[in-house]
PDB file of N, CA and C in Angstrom:
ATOM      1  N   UNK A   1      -5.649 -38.229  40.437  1.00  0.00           N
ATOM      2  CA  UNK A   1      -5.818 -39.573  39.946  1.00  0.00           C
ATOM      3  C   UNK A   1      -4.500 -40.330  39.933  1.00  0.00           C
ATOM      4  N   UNK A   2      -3.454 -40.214  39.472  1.00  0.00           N
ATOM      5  CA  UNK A   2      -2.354 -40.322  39.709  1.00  0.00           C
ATOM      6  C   UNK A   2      -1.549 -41.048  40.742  1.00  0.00           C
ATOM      7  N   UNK A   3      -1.819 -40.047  41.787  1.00  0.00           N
ATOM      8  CA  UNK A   3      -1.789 -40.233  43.356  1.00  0.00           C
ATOM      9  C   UNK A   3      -2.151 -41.571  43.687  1.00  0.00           C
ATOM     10  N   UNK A   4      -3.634 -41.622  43.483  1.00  0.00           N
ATOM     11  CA  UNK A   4      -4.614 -42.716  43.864  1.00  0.00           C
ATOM     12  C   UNK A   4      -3.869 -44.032  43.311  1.00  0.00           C
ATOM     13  N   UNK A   5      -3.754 -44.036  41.943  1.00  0.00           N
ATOM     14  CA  UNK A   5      -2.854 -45.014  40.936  1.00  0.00           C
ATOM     15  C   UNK A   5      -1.714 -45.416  42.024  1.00  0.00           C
ATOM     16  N   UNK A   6      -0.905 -44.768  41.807  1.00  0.00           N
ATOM     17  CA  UNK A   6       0.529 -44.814  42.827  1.00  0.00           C
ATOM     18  C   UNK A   6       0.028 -45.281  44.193  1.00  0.00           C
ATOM     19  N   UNK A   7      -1.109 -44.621  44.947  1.00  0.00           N
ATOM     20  CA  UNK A   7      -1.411 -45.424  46.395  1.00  0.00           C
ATOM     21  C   UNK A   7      -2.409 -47.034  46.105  1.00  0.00           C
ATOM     22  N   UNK A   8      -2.725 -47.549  44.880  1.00  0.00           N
ATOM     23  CA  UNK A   8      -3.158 -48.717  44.459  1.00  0.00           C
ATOM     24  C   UNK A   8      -2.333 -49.441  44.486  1.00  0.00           C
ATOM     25  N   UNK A   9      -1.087 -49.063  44.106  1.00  0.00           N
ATOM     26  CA  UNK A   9      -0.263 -50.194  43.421  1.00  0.00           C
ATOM     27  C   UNK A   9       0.376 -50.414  44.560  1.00  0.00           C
ATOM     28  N   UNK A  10       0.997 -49.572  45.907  1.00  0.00           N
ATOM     29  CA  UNK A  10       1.474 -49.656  46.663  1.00  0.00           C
ATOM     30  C   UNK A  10       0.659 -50.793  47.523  1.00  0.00           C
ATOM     31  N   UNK A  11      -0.247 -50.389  47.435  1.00  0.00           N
ATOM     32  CA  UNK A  11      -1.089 -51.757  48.479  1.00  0.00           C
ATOM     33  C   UNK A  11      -1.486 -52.814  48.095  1.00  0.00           C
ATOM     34  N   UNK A  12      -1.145 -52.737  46.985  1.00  0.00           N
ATOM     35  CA  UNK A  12      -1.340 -54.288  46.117  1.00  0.00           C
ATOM     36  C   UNK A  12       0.141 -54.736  46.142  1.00  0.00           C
ATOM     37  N   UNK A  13       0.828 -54.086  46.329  1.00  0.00           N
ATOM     38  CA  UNK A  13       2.612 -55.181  46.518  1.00  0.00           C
ATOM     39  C   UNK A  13       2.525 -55.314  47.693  1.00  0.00           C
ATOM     40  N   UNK A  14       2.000 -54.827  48.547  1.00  0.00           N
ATOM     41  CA  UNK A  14       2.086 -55.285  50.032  1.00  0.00           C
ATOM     42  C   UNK A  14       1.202 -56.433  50.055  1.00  0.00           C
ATOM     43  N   UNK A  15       0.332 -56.227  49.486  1.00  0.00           N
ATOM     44  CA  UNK A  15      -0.411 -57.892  49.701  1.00  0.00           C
ATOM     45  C   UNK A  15       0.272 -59.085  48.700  1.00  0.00           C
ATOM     46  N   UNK A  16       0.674 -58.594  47.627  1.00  0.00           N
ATOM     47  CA  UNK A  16       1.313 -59.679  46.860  1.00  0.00           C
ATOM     48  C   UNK A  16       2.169 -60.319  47.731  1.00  0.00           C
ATOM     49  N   UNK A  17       3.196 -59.334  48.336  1.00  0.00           N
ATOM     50  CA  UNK A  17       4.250 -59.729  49.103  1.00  0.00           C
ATOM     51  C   UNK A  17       3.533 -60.742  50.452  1.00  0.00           C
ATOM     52  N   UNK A  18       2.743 -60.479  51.160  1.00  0.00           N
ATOM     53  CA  UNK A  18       2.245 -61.035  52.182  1.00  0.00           C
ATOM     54  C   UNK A  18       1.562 -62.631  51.759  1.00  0.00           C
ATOM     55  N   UNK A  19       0.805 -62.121  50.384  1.00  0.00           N
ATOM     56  CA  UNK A  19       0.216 -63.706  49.793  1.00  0.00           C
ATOM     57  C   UNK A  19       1.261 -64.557  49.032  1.00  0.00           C
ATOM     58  N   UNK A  20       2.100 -64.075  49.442  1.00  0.00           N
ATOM     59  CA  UNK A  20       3.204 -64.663  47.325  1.00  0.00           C
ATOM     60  C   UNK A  20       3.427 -66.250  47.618  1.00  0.00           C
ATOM     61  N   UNK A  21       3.835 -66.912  48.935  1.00  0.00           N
ATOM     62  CA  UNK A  21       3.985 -67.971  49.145  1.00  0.00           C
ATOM     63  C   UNK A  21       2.822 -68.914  49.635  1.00  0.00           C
ATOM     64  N   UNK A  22       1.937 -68.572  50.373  1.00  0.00           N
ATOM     65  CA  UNK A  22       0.739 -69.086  50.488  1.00  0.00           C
ATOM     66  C   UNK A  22      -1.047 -69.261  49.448  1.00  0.00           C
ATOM     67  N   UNK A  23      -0.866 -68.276  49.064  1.00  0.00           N
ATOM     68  CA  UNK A  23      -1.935 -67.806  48.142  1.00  0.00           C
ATOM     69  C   UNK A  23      -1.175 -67.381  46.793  1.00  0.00           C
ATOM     70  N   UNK A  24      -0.563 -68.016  45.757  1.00  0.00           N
ATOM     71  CA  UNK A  24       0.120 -67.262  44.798  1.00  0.00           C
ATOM     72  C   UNK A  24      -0.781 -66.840  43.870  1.00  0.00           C
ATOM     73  N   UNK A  25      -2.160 -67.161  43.416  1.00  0.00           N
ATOM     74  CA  UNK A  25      -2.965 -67.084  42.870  1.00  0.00           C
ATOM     75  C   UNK A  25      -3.411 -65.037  43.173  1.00  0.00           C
ATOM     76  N   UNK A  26      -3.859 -65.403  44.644  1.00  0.00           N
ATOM     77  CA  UNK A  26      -3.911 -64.014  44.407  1.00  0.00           C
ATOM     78  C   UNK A  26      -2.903 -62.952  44.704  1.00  0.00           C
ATOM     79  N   UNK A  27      -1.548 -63.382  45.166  1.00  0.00           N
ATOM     80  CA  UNK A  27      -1.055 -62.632  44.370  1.00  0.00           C
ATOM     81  C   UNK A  27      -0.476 -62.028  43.408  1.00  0.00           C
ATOM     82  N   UNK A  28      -0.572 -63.594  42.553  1.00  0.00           N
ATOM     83  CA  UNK A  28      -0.796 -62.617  40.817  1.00  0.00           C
ATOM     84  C   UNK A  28      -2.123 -62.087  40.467  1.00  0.00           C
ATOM     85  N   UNK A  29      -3.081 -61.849  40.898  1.00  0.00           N
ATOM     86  CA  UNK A  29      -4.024 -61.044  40.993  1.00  0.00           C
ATOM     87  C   UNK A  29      -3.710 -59.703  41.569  1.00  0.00           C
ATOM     88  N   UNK A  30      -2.761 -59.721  42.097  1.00  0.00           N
ATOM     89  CA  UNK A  30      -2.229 -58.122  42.874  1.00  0.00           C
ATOM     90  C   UNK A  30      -1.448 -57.865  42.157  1.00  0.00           C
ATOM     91  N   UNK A  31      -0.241 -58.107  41.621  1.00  0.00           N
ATOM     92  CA  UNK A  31       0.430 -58.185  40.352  1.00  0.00           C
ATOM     93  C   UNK A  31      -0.130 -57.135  39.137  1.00  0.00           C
ATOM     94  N   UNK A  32      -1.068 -57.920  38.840  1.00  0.00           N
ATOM     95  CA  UNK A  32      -1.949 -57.809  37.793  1.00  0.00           C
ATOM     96  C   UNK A  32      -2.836 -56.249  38.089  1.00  0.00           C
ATOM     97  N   UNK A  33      -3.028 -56.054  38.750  1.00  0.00           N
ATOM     98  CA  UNK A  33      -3.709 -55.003  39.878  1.00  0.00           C
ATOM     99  C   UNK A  33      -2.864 -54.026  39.635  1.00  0.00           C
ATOM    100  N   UNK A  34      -1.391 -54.099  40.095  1.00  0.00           N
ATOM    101  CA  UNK A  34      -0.438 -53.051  39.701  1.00  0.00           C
ATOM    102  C   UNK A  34       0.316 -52.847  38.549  1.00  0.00           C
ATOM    103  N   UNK A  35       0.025 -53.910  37.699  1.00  0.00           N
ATOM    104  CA  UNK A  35      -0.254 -53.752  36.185  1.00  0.00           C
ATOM    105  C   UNK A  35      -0.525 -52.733  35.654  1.00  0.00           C
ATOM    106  N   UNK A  36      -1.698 -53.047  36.161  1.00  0.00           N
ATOM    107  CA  UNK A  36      -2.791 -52.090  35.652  1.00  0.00           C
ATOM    108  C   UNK A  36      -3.356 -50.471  36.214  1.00  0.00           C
ATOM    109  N   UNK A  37      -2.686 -50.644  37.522  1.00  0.00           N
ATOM    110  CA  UNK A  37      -2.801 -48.960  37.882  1.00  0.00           C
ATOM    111  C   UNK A  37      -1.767 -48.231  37.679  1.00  0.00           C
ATOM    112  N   UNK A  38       0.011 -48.824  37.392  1.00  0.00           N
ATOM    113  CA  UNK A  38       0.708 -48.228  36.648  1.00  0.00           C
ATOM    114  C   UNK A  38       0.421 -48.253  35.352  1.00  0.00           C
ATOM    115  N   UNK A  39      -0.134 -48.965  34.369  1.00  0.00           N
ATOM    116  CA  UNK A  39      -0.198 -47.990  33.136  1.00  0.00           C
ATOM    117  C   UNK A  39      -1.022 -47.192  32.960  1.00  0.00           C
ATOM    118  N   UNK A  40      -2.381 -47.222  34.131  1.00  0.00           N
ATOM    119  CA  UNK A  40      -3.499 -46.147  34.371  1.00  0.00           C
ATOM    120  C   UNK A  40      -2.706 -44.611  34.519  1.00  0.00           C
ATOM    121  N   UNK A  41      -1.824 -44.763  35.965  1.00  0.00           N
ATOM    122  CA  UNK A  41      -0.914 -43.474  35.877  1.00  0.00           C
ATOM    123  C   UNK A  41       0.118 -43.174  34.652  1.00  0.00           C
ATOM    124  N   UNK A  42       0.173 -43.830  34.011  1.00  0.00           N
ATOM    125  CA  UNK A  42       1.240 -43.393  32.736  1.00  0.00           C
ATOM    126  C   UNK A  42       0.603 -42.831  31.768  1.00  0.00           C
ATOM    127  N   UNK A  43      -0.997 -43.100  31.491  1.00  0.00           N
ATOM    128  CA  UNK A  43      -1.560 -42.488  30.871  1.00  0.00           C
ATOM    129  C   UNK A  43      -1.844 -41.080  31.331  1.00  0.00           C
ATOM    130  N   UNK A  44      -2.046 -41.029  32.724  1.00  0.00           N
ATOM    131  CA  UNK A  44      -2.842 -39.744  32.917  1.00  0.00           C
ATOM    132  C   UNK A  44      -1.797 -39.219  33.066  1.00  0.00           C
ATOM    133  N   UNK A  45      -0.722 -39.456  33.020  1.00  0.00           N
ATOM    134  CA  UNK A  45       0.680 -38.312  33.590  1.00  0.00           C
ATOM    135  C   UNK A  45       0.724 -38.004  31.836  1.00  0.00           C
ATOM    136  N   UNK A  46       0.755 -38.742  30.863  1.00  0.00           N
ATOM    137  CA  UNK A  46       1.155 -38.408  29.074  1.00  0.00           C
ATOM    138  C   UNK A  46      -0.132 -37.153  29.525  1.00  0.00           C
ATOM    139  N   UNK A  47      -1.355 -37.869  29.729  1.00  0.00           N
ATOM    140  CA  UNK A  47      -2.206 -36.426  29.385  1.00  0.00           C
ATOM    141  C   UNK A  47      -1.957 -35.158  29.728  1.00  0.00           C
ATOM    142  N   UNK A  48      -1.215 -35.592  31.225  1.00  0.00           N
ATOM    143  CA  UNK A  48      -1.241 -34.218  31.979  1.00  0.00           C
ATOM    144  C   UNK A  48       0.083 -33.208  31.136  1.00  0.00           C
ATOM    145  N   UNK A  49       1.151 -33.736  31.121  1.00  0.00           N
ATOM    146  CA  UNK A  49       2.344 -33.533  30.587  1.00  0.00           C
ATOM    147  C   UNK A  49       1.582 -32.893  29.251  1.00  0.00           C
ATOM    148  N   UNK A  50       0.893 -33.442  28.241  1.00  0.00           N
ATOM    149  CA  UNK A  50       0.740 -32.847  27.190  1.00  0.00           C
ATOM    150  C   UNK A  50       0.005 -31.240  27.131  1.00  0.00           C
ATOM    151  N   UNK A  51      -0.603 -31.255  28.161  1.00  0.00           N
ATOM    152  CA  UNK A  51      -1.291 -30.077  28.737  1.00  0.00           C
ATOM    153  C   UNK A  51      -0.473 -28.750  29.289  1.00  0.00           C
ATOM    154  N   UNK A  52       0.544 -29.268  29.766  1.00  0.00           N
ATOM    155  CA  UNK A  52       1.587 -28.609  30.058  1.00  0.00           C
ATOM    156  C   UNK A  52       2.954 -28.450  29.529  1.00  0.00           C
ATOM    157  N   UNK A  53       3.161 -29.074  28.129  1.00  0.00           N
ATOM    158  CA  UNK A  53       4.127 -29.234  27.257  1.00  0.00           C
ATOM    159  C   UNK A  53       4.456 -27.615  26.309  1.00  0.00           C
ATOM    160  N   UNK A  54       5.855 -26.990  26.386  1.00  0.00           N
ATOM    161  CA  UNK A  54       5.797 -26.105  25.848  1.00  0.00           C
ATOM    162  C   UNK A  54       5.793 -26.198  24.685  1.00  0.00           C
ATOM    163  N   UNK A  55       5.041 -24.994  23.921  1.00  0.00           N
ATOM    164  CA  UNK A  55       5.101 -24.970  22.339  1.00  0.00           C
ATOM    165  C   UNK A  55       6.013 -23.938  21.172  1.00  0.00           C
ATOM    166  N   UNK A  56       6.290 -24.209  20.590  1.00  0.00           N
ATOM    167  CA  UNK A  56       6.926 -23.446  19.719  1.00  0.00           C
ATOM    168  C   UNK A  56       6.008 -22.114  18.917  1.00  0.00           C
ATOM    169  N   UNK A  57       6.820 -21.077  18.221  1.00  0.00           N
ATOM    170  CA  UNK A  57       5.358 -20.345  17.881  1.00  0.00           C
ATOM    171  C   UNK A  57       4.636 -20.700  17.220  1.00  0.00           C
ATOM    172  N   UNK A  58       4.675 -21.574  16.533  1.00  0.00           N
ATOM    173  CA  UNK A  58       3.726 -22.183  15.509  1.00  0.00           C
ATOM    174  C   UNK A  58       2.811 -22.991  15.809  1.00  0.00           C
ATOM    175  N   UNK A  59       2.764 -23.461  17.198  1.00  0.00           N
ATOM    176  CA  UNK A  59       1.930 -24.301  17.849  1.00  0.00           C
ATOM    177  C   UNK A  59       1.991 -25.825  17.871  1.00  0.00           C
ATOM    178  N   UNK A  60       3.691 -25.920  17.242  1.00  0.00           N
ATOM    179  CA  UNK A  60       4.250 -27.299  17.485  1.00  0.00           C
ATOM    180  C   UNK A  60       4.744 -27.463  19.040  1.00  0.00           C
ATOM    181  N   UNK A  61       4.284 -28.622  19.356  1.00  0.00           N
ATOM    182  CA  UNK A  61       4.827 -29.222  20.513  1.00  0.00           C
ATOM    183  C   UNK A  61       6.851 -28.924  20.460  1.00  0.00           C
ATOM    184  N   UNK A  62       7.419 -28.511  21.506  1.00  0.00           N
ATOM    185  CA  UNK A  62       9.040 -28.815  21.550  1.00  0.00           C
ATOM    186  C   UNK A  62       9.164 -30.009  21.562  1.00  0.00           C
ATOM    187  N   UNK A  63      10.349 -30.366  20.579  1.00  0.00           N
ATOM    188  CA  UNK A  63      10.789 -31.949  20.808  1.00  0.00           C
ATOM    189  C   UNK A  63      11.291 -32.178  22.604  1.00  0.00           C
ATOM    190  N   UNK A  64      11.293 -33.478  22.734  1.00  0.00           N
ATOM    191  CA  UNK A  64      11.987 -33.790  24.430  1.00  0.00           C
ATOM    192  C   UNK A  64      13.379 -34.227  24.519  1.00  0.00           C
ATOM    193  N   UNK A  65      13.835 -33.761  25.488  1.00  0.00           N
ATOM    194  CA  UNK A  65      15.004 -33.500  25.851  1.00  0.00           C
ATOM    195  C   UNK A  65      15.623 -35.112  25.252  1.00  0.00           C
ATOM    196  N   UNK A  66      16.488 -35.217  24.435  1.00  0.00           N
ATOM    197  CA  UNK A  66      17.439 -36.880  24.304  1.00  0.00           C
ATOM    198  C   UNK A  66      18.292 -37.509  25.083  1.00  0.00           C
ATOM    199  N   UNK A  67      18.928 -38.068  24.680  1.00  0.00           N
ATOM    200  CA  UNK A  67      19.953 -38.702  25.283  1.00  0.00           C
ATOM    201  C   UNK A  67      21.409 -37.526  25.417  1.00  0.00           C
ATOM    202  N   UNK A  68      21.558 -36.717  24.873  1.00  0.00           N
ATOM    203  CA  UNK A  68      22.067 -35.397  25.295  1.00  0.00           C
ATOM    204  C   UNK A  68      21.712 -35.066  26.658  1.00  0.00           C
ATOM    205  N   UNK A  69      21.102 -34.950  26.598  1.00  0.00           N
ATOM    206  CA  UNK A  69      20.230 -34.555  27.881  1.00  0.00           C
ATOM    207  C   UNK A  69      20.525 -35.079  29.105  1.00  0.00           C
ATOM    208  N   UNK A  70      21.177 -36.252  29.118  1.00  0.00           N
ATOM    209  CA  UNK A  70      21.194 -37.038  30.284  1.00  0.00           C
ATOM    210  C   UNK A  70      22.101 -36.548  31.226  1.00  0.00           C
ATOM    211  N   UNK A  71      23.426 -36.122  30.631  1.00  0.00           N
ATOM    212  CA  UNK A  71      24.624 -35.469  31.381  1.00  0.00           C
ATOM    213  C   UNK A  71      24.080 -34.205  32.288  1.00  0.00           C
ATOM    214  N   UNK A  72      23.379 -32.813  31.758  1.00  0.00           N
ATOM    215  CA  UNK A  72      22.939 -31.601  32.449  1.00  0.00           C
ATOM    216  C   UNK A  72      21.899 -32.896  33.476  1.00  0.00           C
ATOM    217  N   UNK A  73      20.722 -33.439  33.488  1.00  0.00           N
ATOM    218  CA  UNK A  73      20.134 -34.055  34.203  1.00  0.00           C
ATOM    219  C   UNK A  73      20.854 -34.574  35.244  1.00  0.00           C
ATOM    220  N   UNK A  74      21.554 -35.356  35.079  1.00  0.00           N
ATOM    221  CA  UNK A  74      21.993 -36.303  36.546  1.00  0.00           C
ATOM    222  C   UNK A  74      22.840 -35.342  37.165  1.00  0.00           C
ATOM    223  N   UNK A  75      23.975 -34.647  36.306  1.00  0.00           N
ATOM    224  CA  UNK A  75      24.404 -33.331  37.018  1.00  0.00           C
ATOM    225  C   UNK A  75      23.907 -32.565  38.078  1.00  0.00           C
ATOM    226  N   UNK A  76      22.115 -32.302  38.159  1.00  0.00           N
ATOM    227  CA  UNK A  76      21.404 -31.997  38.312  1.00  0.00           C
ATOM    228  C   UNK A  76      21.043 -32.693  39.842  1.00  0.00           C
ATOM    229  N   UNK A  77      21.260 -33.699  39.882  1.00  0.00           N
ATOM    230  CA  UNK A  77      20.795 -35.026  41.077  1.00  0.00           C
ATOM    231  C   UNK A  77      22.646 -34.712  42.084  1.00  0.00           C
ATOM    232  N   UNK A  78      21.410 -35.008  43.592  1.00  0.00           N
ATOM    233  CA  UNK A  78      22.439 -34.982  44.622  1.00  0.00           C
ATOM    234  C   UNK A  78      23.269 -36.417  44.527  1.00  0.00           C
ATOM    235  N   UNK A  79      24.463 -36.040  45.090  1.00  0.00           N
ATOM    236  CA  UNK A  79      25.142 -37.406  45.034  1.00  0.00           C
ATOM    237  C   UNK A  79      25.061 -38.963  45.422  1.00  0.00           C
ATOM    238  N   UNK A  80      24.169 -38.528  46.353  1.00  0.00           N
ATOM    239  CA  UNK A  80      23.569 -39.512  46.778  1.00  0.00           C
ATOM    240  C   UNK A  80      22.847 -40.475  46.064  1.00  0.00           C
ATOM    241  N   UNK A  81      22.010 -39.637  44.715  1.00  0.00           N
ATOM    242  CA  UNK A  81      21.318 -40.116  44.187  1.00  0.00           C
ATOM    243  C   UNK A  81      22.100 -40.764  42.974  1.00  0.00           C
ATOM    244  N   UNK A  82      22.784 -39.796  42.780  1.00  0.00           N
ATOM    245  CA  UNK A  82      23.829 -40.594  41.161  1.00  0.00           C
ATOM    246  C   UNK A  82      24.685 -41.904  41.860  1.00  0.00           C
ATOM    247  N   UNK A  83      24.587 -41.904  43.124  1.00  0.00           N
ATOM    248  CA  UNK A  83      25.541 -43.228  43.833  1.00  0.00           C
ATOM    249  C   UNK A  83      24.528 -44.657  43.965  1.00  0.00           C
ATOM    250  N   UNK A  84      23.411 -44.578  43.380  1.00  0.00           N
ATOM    251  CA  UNK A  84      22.326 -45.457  43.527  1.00  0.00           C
ATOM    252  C   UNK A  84      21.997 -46.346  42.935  1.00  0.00           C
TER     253      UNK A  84
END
């Protein structure tokens, strides 16, 4: 589902982009379109993530990584990518 979300929104900026000066109407209707299938995928990625979230023994969720976190992360990323 996800996927699908992400291949929605992609083809709705291609038409926004193609209508934006002639038709602006619809493409804030495409806009709006990818609005709405990115927060569709943000939901189903929280669900999925929660499904797959490790737990502590007690059956608490682990807190998520903070702003600590950020240094080991980008560390983590090719240079290319931290140059971006």
């Amino acid at each position: 589902m996800v996927a699908h979300n992400v291949s929605v929104m992609v083809v709705e900026a291609t038409a926004a982009e193609d209508r934006f000066d002639a038709r602006p109407e619809q493409a804030r209707e495409a806009l709006r379109a990818i609005s709405a299938s990115g927060r569709q995928a943000l939901s189903e990625l929280r669900q999925m993530l929660a499904l797959v979230r490790p737990e502590d023994d007690d059956g608490a969720h682990v807190p998520r990584a903070g702003v600590g976190g950020l240094d080991p992360l980008a560390g983590s990323l090719p240079d290319v990518a931290r140059r971006c």
